[in-house]
C-alpha atoms as a PDB file:
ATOM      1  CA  UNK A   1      62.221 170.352 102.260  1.00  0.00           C
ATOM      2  CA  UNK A   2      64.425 168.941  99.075  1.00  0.00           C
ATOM      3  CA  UNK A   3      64.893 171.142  96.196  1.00  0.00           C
ATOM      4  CA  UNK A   4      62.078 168.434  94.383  1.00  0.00           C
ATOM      5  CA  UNK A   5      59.569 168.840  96.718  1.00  0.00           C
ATOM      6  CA  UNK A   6      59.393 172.143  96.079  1.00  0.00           C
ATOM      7  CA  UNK A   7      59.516 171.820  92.224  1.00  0.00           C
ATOM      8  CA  UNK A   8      56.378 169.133  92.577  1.00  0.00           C
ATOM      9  CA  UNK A   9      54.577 171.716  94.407  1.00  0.00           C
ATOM     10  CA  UNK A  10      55.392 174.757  92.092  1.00  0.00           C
ATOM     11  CA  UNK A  11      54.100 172.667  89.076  1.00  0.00           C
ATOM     12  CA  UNK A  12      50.909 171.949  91.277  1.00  0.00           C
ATOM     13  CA  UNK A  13      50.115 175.873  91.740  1.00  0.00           C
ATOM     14  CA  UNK A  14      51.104 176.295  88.147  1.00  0.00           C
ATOM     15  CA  UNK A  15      48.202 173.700  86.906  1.00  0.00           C
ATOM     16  CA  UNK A  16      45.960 175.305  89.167  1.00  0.00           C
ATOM     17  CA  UNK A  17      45.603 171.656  91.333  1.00  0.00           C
ATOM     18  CA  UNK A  18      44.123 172.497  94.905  1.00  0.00           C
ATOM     19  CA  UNK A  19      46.603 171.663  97.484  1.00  0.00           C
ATOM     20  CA  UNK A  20      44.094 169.931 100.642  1.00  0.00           C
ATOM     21  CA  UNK A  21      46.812 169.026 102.580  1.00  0.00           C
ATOM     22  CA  UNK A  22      50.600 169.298 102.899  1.00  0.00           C
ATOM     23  CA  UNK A  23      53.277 167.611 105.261  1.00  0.00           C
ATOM     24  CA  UNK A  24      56.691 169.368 104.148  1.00  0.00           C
ATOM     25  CA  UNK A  25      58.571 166.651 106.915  1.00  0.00           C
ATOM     26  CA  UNK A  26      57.391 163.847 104.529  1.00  0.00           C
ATOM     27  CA  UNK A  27      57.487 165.541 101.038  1.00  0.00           C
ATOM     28  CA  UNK A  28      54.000 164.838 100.524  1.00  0.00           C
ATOM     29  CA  UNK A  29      50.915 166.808  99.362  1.00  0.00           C
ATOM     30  CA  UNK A  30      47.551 165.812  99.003  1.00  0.00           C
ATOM     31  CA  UNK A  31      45.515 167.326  96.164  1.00  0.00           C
ATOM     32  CA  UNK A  32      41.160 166.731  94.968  1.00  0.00           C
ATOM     33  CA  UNK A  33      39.649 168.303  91.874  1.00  0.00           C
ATOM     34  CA  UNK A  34      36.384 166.355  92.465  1.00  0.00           C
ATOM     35  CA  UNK A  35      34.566 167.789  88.866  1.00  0.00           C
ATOM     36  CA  UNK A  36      37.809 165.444  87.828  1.00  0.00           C
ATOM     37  CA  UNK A  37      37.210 162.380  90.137  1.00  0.00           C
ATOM     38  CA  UNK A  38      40.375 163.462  92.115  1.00  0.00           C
ATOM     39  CA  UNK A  39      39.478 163.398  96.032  1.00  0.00           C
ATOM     40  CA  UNK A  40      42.400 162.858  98.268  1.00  0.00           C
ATOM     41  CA  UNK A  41      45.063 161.976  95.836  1.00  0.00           C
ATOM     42  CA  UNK A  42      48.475 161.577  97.194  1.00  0.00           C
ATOM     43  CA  UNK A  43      51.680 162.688  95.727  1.00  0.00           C
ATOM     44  CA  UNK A  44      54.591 161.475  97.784  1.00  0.00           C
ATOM     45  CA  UNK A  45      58.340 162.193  97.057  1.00  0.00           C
ATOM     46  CA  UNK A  46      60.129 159.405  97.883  1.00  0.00           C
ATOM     47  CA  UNK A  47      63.789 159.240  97.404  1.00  0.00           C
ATOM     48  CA  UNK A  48      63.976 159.028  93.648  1.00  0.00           C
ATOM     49  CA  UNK A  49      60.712 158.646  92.346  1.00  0.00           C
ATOM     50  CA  UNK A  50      57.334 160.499  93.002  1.00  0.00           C
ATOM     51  CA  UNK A  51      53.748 158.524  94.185  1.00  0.00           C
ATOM     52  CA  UNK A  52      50.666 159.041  93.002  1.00  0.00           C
ATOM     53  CA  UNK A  53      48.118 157.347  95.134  1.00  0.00           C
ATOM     54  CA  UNK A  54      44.336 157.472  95.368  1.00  0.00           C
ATOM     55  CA  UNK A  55      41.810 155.081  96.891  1.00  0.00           C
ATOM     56  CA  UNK A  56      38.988 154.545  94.783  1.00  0.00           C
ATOM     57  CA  UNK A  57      37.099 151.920  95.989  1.00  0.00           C
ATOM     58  CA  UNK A  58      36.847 149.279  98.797  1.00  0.00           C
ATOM     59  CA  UNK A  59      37.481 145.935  97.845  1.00  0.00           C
ATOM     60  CA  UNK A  60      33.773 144.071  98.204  1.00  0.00           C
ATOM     61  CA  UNK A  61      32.992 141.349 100.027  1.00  0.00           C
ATOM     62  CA  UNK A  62      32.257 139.524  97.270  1.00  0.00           C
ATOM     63  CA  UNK A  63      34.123 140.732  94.409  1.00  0.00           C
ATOM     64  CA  UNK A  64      32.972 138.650  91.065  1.00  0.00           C
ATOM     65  CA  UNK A  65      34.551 140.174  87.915  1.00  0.00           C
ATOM     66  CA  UNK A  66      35.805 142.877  89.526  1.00  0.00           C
ATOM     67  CA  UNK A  67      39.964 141.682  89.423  1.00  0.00           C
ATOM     68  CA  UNK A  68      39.427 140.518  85.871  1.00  0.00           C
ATOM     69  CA  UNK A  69      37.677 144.165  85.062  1.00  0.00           C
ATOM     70  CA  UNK A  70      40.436 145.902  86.497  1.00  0.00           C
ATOM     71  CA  UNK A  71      42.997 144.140  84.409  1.00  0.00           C
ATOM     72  CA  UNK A  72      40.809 145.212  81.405  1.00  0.00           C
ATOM     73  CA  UNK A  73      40.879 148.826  82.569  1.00  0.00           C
ATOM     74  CA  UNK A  74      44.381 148.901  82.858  1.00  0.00           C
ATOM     75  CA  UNK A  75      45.003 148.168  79.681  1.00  0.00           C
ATOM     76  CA  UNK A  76      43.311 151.331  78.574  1.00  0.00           C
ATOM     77  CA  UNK A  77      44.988 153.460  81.140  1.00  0.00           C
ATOM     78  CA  UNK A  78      47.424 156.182  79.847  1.00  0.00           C
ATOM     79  CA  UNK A  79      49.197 156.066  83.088  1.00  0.00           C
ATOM     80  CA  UNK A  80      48.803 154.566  86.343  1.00  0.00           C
ATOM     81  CA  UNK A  81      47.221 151.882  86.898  1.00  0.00           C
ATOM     82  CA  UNK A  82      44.351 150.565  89.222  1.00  0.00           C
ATOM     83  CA  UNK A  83      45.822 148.117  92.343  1.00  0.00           C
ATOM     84  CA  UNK A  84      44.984 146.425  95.460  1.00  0.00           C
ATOM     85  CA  UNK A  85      46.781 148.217  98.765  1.00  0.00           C
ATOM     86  CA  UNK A  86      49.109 146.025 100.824  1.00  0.00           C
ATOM     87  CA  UNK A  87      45.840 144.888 103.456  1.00  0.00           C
ATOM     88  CA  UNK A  88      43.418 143.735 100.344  1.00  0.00           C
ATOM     89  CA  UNK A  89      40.832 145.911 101.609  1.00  0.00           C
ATOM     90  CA  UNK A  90      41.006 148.969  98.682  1.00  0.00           C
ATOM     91  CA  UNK A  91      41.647 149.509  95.147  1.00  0.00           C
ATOM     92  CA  UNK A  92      43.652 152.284  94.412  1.00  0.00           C
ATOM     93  CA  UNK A  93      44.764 154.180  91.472  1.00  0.00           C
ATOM     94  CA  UNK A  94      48.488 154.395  91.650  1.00  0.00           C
ATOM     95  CA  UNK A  95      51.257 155.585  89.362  1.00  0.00           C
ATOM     96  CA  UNK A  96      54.978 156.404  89.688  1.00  0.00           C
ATOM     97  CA  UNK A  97      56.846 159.157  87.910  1.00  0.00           C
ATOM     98  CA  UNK A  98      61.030 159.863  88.071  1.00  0.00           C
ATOM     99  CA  UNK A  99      61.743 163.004  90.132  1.00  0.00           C
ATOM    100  CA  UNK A 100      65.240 163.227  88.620  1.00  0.00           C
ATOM    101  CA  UNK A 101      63.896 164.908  85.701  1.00  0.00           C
ATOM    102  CA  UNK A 102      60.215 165.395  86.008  1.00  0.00           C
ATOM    103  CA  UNK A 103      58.515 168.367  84.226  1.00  0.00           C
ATOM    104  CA  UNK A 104      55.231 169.807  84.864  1.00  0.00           C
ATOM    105  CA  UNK A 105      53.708 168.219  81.602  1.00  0.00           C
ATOM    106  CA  UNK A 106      54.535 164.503  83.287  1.00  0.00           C
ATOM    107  CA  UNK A 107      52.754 165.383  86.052  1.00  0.00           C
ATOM    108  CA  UNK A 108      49.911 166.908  84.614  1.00  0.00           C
ATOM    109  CA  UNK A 109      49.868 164.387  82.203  1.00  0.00           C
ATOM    110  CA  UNK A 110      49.735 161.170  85.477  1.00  0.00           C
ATOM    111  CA  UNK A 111      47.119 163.512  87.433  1.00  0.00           C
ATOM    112  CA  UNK A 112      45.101 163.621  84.048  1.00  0.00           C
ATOM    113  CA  UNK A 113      45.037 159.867  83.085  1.00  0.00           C
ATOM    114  CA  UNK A 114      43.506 159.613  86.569  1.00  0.00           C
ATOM    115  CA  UNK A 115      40.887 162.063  85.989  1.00  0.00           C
ATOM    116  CA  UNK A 116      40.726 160.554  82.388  1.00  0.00           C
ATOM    117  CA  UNK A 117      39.878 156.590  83.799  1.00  0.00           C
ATOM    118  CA  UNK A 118      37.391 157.843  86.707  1.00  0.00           C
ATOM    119  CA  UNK A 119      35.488 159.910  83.744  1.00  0.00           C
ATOM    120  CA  UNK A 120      35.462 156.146  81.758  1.00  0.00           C
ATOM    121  CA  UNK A 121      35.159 153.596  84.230  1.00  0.00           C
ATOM    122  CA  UNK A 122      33.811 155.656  87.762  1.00  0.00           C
ATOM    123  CA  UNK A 123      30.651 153.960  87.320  1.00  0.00           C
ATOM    124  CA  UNK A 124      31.462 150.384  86.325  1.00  0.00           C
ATOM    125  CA  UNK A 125      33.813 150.311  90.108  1.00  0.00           C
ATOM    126  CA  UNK A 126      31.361 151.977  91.557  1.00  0.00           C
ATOM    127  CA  UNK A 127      28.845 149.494  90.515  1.00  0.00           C
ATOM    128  CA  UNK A 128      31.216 146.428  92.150  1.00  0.00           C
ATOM    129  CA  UNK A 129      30.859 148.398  95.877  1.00  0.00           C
ATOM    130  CA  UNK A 130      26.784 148.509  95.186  1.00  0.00           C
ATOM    131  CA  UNK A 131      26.412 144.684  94.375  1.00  0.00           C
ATOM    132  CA  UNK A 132      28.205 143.884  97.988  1.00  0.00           C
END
């Protein structure tokens, strides 16, 4: 385990962020605060720059407004934005922070945005998987 691994997970404990699932080998942890819309959210050390990956919705069948919408949410977003995974079949909310010099307030700050956009636009994606 690298020296920032273990930093990303102190600053984890020290928010209080409920650790689901950890695989040390891969410097990756895997955190959910569901009252905040975080289920399954990904943080992955890689090399120089940490991951912050969650899927939030499947990409419909049909999917209308929904690309324009998201381009409209991310606009609003503090940090992160919302993006399709490499197979078009999710959208996720994704954000990258430097691991060089991160500090807990960075991280707190990336975990909250996410928390921040489900709180203001949950329902609107959640609408898109309903209309499929």
């Amino acid at each position: 385990m690298s020296e920032k691994f273990n930093l990303v997970k102190a600053h984890l404990l020290e928010m209080g962020m409920p650790v689901v699932m950890e695989d040390p080998d891969e410097e990756l942890v895997v955190v959910e605060d569901e009252e905040k819309g975080i289920k399954n959210l990904i943080i992955d050390c890689e090399d120089s720059i940490l991951i912050l990956e969650q899927v939030i919705i499947p990409v419909p069948d049909d999917p209308g407004e929904l690309f324009r919408s998201l381009l409209k949410m991310n606009r609003r977003l503090v940090h992160g934005a919302f993006v399709m995974d490499g197979d078009e079949k999710h959208i996720l909310f994704r954000d990258t922070l430097c691991l060089e010099n991160l500090d807990r307030n960075e991280l707190e700050g990336s975990i909250d945005a996410l928390g921040l956009a489900m709180a203001e636009h949950g329902a609107e994606l959640l609408g898109y998987v309903k209309q499929s």
